[in-house]
Protein backbone atom coordinates (compact mmCIF):
# COMPACT_ATOMS: atom_id res chain seq x y z
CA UNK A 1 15.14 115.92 -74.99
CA UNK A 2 18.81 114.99 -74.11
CA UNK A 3 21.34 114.79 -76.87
CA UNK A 4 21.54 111.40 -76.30
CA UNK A 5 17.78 110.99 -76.76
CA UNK A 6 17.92 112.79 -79.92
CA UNK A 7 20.85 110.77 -81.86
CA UNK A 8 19.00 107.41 -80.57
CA UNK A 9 16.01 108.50 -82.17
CA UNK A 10 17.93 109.60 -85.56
CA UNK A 11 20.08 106.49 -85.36
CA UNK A 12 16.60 104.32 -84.97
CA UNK A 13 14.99 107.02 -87.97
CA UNK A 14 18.06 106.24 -90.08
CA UNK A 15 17.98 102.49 -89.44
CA UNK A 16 14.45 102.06 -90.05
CA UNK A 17 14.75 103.82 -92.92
CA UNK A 18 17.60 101.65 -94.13
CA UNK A 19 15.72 98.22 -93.30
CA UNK A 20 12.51 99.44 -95.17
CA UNK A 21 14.63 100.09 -98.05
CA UNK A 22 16.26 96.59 -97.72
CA UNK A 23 13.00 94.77 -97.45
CA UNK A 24 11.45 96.52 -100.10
CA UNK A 25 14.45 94.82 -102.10
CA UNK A 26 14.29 91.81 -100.97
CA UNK A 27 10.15 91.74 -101.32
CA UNK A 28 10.40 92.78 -105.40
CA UNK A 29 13.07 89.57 -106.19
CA UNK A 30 10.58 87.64 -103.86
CA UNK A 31 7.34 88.62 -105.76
CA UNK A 32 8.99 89.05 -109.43
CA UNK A 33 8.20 85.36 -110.18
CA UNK A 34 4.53 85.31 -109.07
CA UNK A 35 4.94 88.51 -111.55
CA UNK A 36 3.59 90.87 -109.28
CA UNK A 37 5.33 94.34 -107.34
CA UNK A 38 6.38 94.07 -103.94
CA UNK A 39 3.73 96.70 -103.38
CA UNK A 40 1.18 94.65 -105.14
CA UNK A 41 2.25 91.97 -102.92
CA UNK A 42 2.09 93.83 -99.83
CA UNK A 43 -1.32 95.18 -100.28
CA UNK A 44 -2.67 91.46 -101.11
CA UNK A 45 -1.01 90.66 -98.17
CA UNK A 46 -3.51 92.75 -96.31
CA UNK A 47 -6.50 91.24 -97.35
CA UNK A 48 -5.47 87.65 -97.38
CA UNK A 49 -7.27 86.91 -93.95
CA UNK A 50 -10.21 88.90 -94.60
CA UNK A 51 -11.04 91.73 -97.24
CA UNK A 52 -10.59 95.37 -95.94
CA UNK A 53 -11.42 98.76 -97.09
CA UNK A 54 -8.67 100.63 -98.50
CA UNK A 55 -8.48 102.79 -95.28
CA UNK A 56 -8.13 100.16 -93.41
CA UNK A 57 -5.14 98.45 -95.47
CA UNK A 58 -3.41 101.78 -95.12
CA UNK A 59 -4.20 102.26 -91.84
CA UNK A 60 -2.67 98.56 -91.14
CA UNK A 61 0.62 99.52 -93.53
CA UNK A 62 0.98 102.60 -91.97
CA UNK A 63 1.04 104.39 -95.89
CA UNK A 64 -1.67 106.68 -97.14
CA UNK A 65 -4.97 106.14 -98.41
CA UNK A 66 -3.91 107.70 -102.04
CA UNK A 67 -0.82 104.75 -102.17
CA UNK A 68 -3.08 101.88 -101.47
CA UNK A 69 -6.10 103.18 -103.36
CA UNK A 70 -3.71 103.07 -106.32
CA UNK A 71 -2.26 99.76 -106.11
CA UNK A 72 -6.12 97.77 -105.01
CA UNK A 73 -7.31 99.33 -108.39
CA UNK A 74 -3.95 98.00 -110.14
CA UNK A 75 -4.39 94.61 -108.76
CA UNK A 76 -8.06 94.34 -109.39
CA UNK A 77 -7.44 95.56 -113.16
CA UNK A 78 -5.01 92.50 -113.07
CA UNK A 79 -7.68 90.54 -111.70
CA UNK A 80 -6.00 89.37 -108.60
CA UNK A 81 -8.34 91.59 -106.34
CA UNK A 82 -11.77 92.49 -106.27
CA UNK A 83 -14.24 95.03 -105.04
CA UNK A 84 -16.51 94.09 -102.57
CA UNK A 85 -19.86 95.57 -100.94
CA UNK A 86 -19.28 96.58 -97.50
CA UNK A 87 -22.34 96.40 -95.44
CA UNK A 88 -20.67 98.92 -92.84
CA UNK A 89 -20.42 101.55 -94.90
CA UNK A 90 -22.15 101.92 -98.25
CA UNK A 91 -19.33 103.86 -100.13
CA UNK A 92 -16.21 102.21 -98.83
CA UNK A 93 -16.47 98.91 -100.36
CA UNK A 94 -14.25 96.01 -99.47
CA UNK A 95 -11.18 95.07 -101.15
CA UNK A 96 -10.10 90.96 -101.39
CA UNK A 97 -8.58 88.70 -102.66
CA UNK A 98 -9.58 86.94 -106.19
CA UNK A 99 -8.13 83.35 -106.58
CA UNK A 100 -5.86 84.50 -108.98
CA UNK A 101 -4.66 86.64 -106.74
CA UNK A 102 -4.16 84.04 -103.56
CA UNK A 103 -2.60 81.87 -105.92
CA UNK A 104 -0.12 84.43 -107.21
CA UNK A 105 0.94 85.28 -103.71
CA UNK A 106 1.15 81.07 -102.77
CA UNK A 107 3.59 81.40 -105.94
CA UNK A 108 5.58 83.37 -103.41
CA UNK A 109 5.63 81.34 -100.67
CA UNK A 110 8.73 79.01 -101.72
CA UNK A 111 11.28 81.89 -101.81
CA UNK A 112 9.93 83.78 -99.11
CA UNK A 113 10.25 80.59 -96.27
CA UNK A 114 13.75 79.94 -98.09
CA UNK A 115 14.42 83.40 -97.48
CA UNK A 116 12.77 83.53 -93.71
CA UNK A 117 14.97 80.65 -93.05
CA UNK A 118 18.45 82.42 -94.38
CA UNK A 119 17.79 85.35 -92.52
CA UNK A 120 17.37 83.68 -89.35
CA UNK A 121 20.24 81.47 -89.59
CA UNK A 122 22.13 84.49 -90.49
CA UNK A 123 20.83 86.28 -87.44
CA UNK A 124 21.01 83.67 -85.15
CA UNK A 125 25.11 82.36 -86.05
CA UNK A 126 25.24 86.88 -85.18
CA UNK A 127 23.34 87.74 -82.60
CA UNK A 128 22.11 84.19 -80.79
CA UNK A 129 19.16 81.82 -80.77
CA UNK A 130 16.75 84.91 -78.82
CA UNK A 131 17.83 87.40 -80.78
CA UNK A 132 15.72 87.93 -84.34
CA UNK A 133 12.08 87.06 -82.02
CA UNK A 134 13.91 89.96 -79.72
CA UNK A 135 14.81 92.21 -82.65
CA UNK A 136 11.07 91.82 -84.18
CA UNK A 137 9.26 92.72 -80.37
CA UNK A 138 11.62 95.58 -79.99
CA UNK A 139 10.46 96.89 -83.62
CA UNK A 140 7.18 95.96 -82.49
CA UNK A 141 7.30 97.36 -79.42
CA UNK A 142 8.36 100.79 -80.82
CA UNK A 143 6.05 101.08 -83.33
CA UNK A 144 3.22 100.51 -80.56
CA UNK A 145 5.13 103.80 -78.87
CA UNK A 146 5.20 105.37 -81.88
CA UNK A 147 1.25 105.54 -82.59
CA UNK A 148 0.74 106.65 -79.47
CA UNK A 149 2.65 109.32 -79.33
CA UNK A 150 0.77 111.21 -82.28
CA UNK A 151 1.86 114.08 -84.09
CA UNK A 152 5.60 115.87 -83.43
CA UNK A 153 4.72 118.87 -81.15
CA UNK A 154 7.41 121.63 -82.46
CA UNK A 155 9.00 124.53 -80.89
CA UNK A 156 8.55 128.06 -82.28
């Protein structure tokens, strides 16, 4: 790896890093009134299409297992999630949503498109009408790379 190489992938290490942290902000004021976590929020998020085992919400999140298992169990003590059955596998049952739970998350939905909208007015008066749909495939795209990639192979 070139030097070069090496400081783009710290820089884009350093800024992901920086832009989790920033969303993660951003996500906890947006969720706050529906009185949920932005990691409550997240993990709801998941399941809102269809329910999912826990391994496969972390697999989606890219967290571990141990994170989400914590958090389904927290929401479904709140009674905003429930335990399903899974018929593929008799141990790992499903986690979805309760109506509670979609409604608390619909509670969200005000601020968040307020906020969607801000951000890419923002990045479009910056950067130019292409540029935020160019800024998510490149994320995108690198993420893809990423999980392909596998494990760091290190040097002795």
């Amino acid at each position: 790896m070139s030097r070069e190489e090496q400081d783009l992938l710290s820089r884009a290490a350093l800024g992901a890093f920086k832009l989790n942290g920033q969303f993660l902000a951003v996500a906890e004021e947006l969720a706050r009134p529906a009185g949920i976590t932005a990691a409550r929020w997240q993990v709801l998020g998941a399941v809102l299409g269809e329910p999912l085992p826990v391994s496969g919400i972390a697999r989606v999140m890219g967290i571990t297992r141990q994170s989400v298992q914590r958090v389904a169990d927290l929401l479904v003590e709140q009674g905003l999630a429930e335990y399903r059955t899974n018929p593929a596998h008799r141990r790992a049952k499903l986690l979805a949503p309760t109506e509670e739970g979609y409604a608390a998350v619909h509670r969200i939905d005000p601020g968040h498109a307020a906020f969607a909208a801000r951000l890419a007015t923002a990045y479009r008066e910056a950067y130019g009408e292409e540029g935020i749909a160019e800024a998510v495939r490149a994320l995108e795209r690198l993420s893809t790379v990423l999980d392909g990639l596998g494990p760091p192979v290190t040097e002795p």
